[in-house]
N, C-alpha and C. Protein backbone atom coordinates (compact mmCIF):
# COMPACT_ATOMS: atom_id res chain seq x y z
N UNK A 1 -8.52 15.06 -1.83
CA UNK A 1 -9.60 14.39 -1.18
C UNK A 1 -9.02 13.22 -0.38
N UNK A 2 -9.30 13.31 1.25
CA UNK A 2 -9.01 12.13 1.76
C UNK A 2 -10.22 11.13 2.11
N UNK A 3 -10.04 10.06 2.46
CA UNK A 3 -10.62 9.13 3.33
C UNK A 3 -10.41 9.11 4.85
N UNK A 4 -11.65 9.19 5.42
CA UNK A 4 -11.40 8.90 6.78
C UNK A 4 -10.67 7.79 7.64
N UNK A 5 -11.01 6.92 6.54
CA UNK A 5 -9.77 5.51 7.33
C UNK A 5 -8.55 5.61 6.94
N UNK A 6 -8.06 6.79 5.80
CA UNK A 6 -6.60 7.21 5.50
C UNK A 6 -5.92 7.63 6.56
N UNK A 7 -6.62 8.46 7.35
CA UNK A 7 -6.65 9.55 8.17
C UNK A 7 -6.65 8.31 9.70
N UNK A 8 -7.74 7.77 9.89
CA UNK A 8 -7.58 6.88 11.37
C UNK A 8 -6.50 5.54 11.25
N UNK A 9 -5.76 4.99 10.07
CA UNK A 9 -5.54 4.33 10.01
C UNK A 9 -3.29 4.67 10.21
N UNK A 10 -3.73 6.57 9.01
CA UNK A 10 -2.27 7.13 9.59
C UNK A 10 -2.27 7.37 10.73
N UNK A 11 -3.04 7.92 11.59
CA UNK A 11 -2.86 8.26 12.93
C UNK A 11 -2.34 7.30 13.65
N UNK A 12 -3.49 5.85 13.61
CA UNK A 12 -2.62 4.46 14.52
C UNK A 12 -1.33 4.07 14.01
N UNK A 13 -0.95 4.60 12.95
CA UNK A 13 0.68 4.68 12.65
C UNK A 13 1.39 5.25 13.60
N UNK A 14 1.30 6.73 13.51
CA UNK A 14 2.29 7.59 14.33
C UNK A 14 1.90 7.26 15.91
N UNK A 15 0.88 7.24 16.18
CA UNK A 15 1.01 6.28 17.76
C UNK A 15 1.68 5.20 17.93
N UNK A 16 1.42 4.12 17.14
CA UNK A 16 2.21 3.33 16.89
C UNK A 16 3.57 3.66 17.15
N UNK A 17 3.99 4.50 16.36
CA UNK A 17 5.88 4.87 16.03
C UNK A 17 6.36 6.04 17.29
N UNK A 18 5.22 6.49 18.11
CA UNK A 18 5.32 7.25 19.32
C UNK A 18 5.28 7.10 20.56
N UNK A 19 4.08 6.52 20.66
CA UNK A 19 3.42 5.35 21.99
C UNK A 19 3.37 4.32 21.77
N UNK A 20 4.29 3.63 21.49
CA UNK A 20 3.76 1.78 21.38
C UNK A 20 3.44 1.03 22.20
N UNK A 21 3.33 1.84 23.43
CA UNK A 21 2.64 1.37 24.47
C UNK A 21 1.03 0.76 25.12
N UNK A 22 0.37 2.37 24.02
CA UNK A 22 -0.87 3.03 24.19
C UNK A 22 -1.50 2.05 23.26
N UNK A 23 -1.44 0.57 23.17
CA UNK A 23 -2.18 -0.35 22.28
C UNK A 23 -3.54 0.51 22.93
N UNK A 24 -4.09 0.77 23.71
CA UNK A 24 -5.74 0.77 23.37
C UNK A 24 -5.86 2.03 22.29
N UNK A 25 -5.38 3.12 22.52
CA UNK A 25 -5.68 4.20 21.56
C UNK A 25 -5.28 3.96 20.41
N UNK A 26 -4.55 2.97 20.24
CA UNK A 26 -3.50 2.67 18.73
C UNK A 26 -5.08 1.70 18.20
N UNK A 27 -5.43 0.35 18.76
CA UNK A 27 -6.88 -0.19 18.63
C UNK A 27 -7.97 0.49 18.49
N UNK A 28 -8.18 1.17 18.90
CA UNK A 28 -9.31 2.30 18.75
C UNK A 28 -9.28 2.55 17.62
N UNK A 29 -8.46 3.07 16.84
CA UNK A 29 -8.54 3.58 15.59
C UNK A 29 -8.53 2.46 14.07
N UNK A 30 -7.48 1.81 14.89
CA UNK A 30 -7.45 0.14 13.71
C UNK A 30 -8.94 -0.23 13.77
N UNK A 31 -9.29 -0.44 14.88
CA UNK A 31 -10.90 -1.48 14.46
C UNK A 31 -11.78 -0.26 14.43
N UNK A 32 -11.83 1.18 14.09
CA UNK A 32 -12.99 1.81 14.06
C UNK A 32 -12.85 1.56 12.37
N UNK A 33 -11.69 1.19 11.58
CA UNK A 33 -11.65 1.28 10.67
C UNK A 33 -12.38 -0.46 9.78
N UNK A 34 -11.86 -1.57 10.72
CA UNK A 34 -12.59 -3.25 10.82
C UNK A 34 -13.62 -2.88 10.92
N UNK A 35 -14.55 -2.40 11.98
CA UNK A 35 -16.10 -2.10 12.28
C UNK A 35 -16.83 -2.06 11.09
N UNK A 36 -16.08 -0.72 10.37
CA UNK A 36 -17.02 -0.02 9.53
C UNK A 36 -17.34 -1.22 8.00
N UNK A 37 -16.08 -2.09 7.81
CA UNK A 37 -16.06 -2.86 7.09
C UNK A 37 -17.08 -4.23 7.23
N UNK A 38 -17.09 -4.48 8.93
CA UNK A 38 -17.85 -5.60 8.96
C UNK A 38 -17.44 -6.49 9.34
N UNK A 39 -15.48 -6.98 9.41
CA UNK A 39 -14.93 -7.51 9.49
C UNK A 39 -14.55 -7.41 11.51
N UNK A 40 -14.19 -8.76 11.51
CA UNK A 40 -13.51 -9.04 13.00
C UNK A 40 -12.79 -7.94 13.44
N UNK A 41 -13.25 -7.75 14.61
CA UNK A 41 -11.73 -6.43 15.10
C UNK A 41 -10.90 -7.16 16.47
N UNK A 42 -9.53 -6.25 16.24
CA UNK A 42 -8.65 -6.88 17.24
C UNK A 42 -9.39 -6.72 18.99
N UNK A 43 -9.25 -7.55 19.85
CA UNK A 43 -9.55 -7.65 20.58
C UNK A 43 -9.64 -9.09 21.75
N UNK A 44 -9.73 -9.35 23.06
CA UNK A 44 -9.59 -10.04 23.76
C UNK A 44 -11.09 -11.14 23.76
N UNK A 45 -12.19 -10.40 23.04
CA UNK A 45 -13.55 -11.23 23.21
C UNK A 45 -13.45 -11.94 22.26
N UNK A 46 -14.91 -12.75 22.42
CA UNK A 46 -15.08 -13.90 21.28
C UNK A 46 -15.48 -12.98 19.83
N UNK A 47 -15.01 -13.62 19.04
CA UNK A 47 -14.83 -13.78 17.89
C UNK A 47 -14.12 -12.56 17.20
N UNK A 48 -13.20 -12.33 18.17
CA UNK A 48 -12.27 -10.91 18.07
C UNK A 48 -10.74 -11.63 17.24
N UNK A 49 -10.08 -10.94 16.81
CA UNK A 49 -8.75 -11.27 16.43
C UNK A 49 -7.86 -10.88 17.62
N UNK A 50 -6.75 -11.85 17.73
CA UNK A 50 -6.02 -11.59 18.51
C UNK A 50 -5.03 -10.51 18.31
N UNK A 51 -4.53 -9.81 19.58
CA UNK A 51 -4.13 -8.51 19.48
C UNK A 51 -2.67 -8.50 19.53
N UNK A 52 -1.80 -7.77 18.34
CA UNK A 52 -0.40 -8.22 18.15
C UNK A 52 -0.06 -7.78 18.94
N UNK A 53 1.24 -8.57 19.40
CA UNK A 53 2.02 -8.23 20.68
C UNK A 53 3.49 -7.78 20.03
N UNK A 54 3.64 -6.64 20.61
CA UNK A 54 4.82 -5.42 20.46
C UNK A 54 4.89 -4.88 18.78
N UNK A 55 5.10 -3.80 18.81
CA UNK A 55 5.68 -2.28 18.36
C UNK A 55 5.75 -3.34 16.81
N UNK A 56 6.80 -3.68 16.22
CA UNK A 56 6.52 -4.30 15.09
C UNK A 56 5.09 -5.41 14.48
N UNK A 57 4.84 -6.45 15.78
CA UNK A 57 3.60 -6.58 15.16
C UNK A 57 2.54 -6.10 15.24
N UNK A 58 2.29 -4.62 15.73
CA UNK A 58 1.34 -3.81 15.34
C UNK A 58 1.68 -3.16 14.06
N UNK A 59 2.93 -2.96 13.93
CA UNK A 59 3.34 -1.91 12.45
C UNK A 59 2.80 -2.90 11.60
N UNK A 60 3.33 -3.82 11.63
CA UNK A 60 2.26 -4.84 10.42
C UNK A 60 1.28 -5.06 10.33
N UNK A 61 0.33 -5.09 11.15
CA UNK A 61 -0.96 -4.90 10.99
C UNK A 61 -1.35 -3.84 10.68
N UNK A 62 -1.06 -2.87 11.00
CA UNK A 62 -1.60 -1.82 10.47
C UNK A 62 -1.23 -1.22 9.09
N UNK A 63 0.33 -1.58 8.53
CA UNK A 63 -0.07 -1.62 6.88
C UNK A 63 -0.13 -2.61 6.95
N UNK A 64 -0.61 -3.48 6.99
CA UNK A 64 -1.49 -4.78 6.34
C UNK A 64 -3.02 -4.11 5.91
N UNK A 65 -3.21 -3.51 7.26
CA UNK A 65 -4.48 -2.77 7.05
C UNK A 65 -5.03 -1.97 6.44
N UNK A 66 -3.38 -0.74 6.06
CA UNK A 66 -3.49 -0.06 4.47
C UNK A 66 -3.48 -0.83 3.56
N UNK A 67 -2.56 -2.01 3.34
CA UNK A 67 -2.76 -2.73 2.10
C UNK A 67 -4.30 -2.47 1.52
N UNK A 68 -5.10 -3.13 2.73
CA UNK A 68 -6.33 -3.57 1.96
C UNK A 68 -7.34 -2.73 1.74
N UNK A 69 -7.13 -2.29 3.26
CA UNK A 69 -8.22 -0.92 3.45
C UNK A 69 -8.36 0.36 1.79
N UNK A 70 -7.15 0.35 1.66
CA UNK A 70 -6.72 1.68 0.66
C UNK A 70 -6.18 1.09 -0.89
N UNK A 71 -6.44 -0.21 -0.97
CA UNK A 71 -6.19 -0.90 -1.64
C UNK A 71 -6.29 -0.21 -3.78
N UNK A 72 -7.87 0.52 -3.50
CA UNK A 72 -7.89 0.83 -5.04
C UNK A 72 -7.96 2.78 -4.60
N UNK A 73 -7.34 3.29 -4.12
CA UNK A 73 -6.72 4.37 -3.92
C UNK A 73 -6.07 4.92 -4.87
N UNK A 74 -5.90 6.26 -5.79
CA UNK A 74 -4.77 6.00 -6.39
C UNK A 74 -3.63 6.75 -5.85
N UNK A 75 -3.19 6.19 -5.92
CA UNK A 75 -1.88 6.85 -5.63
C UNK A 75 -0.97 6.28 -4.58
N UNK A 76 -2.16 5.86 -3.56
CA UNK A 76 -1.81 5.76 -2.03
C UNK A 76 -1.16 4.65 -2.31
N UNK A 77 -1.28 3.40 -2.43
CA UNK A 77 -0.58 2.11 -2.02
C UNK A 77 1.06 2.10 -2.62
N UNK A 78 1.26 3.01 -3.90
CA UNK A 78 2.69 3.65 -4.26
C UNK A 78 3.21 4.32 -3.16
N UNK A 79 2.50 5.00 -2.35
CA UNK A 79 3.05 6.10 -1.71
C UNK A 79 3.89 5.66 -0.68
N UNK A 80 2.67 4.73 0.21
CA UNK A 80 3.30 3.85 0.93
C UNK A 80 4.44 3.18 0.88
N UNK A 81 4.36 2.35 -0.35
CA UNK A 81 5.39 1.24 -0.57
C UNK A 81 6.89 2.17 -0.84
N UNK A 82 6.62 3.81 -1.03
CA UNK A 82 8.04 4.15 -1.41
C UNK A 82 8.51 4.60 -0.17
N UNK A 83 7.15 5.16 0.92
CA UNK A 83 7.37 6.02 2.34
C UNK A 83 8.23 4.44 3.22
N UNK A 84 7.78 3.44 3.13
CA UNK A 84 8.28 2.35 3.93
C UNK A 84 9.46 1.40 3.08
N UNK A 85 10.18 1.83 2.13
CA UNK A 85 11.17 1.73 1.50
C UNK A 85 10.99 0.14 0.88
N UNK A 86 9.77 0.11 0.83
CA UNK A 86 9.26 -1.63 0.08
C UNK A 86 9.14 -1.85 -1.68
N UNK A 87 9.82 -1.21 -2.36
CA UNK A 87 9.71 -0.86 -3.80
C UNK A 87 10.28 -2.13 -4.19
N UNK A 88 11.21 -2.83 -3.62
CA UNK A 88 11.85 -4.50 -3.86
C UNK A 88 10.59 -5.41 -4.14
N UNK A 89 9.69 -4.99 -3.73
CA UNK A 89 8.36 -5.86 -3.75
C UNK A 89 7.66 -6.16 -4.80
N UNK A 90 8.02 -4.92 -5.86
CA UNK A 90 7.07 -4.90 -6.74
C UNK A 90 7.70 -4.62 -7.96
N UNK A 91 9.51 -5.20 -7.59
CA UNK A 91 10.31 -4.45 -9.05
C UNK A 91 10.58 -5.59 -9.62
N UNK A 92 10.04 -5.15 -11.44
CA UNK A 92 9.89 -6.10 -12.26
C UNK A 92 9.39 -6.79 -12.05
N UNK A 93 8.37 -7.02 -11.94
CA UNK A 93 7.37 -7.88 -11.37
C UNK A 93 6.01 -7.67 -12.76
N UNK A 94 5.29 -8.28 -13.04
CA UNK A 94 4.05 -8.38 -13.72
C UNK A 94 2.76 -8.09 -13.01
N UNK A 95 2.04 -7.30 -13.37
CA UNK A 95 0.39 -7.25 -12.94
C UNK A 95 -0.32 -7.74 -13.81
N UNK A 96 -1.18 -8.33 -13.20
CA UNK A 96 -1.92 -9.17 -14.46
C UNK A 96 -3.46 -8.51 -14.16
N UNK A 97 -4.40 -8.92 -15.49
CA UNK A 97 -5.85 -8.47 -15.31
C UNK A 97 -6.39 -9.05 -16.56
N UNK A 98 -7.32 -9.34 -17.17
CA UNK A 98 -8.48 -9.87 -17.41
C UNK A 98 -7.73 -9.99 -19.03
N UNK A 99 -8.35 -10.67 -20.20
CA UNK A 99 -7.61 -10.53 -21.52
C UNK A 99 -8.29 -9.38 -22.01
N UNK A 100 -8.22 -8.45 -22.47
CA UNK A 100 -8.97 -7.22 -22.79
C UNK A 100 -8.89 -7.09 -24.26
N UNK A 101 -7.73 -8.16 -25.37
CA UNK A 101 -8.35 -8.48 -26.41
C UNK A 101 -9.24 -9.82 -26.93
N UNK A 102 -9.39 -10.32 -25.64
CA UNK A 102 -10.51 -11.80 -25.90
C UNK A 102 -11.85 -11.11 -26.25
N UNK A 103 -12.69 -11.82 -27.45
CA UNK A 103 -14.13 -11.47 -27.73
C UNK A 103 -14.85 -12.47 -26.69
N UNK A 104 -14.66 -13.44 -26.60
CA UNK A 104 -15.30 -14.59 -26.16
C UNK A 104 -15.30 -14.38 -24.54
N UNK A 105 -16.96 -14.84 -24.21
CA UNK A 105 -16.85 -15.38 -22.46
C UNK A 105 -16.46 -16.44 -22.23
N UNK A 106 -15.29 -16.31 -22.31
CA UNK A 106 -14.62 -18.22 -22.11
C UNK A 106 -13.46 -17.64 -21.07
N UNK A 107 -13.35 -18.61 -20.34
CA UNK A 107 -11.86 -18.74 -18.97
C UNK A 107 -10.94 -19.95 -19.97
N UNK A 108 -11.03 -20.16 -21.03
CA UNK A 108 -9.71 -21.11 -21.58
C UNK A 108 -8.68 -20.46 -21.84
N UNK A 109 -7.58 -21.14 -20.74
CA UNK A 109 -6.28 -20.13 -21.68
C UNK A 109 -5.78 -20.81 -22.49
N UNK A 110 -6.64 -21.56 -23.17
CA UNK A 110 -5.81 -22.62 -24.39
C UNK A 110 -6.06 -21.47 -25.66
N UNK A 111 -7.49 -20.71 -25.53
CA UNK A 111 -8.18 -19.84 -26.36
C UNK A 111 -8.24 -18.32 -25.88
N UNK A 112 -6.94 -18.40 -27.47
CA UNK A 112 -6.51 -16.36 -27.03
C UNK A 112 -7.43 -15.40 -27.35
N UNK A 113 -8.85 -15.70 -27.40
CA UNK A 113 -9.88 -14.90 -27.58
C UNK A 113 -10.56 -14.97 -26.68
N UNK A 114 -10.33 -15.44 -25.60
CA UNK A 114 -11.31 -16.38 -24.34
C UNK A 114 -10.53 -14.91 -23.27
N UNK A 115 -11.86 -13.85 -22.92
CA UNK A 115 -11.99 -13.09 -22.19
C UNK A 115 -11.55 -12.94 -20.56
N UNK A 116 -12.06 -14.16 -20.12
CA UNK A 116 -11.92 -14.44 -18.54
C UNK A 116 -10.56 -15.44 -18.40
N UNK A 117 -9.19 -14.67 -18.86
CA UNK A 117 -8.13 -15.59 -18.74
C UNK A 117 -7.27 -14.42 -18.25
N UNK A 118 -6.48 -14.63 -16.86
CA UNK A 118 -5.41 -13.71 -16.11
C UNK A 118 -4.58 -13.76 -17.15
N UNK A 119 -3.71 -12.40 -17.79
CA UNK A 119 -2.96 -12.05 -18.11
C UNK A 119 -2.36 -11.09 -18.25
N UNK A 120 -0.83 -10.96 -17.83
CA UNK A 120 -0.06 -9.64 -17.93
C UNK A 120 -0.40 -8.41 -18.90
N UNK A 121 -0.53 -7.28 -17.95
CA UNK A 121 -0.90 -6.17 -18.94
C UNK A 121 -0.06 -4.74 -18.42
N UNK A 122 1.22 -5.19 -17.77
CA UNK A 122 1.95 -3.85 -17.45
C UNK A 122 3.40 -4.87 -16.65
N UNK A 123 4.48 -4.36 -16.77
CA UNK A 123 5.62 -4.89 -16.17
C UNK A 123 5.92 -3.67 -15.38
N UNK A 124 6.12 -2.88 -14.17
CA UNK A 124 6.69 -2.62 -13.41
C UNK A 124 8.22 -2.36 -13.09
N UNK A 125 9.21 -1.65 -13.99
CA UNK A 125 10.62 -1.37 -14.33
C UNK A 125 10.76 -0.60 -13.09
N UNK A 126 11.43 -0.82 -11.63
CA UNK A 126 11.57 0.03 -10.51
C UNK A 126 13.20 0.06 -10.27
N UNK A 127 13.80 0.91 -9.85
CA UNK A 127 14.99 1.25 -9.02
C UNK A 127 15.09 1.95 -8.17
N UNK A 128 16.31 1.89 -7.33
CA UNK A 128 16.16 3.09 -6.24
C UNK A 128 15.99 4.65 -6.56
N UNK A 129 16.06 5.00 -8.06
CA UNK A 129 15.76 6.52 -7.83
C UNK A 129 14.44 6.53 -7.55
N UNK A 130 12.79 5.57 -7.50
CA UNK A 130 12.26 6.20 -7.82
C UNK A 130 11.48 5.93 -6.34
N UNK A 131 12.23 5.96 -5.36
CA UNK A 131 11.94 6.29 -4.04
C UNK A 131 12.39 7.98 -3.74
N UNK A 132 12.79 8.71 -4.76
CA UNK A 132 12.82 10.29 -4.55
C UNK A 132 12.31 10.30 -6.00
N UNK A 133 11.54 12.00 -5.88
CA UNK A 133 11.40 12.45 -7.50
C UNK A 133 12.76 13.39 -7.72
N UNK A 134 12.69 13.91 -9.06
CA UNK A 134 14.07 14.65 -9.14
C UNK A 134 13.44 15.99 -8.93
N UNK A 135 15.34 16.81 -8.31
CA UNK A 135 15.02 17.98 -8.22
C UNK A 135 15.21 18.57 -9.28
N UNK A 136 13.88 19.66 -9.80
CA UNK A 136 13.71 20.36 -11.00
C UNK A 136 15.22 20.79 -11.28
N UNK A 137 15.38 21.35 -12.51
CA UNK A 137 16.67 21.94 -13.54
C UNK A 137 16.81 23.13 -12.67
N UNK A 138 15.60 24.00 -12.98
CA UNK A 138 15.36 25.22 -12.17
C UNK A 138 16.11 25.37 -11.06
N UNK A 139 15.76 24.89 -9.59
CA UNK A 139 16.45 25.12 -8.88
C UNK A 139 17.39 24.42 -8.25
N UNK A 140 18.19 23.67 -9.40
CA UNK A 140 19.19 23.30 -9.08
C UNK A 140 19.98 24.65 -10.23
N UNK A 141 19.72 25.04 -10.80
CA UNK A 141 20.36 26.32 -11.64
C UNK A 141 20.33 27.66 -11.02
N UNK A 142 19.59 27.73 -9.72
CA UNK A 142 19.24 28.40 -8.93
C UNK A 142 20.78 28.66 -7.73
N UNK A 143 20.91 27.12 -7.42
CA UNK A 143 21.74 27.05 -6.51
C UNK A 143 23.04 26.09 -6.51
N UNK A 144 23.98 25.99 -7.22
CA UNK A 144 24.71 24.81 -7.99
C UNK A 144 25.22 24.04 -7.04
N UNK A 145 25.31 24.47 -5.34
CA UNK A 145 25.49 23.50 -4.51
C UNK A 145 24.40 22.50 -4.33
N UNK A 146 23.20 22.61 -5.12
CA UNK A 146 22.57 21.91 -4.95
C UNK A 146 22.42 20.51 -6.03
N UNK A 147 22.97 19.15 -5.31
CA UNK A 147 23.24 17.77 -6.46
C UNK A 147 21.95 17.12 -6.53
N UNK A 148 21.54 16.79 -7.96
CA UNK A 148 20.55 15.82 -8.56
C UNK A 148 20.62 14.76 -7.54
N UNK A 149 19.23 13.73 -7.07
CA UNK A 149 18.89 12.78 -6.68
C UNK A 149 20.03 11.80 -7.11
N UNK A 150 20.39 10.43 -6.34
CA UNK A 150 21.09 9.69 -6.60
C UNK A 150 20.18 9.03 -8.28
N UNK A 151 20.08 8.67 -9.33
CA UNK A 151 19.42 7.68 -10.16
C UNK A 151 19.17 8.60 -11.14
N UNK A 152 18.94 10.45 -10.48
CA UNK A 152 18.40 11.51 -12.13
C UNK A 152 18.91 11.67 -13.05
């Protein structure tokens, strides 16, 4: 199952990485995706965002734009971060979320029963293998010129 702004938001990618010229068709697709949200779109009028100038600061805007756009996706914002070789970002690193053994509606983090207090609930162990998956046993037993991923 996709999303349509998965879909208009990859496209102003590969224009992007093809035509970096063609800012209007590359815009077209970024703010059909702002519109639908509600939010400012890039553009030269009032109360428009200003429109990045050259080939990299469009690539950033536009995953900036996956960041958020695709944000509770699953899968996608991994996918990304391994397709654009950004896994440094997020290695060993902590995610935090709500205390999920607090009884209490309390935000004190003095009080370890106090519900509404940010705290770590997963550490994130990353290396470079896991920007490839491994190749199965199978057909590497298949074909012995064929070598395991660097990290398997």
């Amino acid at each position: 199952m996709f999303r349509l702004a998965e879909f208009y938001l990859s496209y102003a990618e590969a224009l992007n990485e093809s035509e970096p010229n063609n800012t209007t068709e590359i815009l077209k697709y970024l703010n059909m995706v702002r519109e639908r949200a509600g939010i400012p779109t890039y553009g030269t009028g009032a109360g428009q965002i200003p429109v990045p100038s050259g080939q990299a600061a469009m690539r950033a805007a536009i995953h900036q734009e996956r960041r958020v756009e695709l944000n509770c996706e699953p899968f996608i914002r991994f996918e990304d971060m391994r397709r654009l070789k950004q896994m440094n970002l997020v290695k060993n690193k902590k995610f935090y979320g709500m205390n999920a053994a607090g009884t209490q509606n309390s935000d004190d983090p003095t009080n370890p029963e106090a519900f509404f207090v940010r705290t770590p609930y997963f550490t994130r162990y990353l290396s470079e293998k896991n920007y490839w998956f491994p190749i199965p046993q199978a057909e590497i037993d298949k074909n012995p010129a064929v070598k395991q991923l660097p990290g398997w």
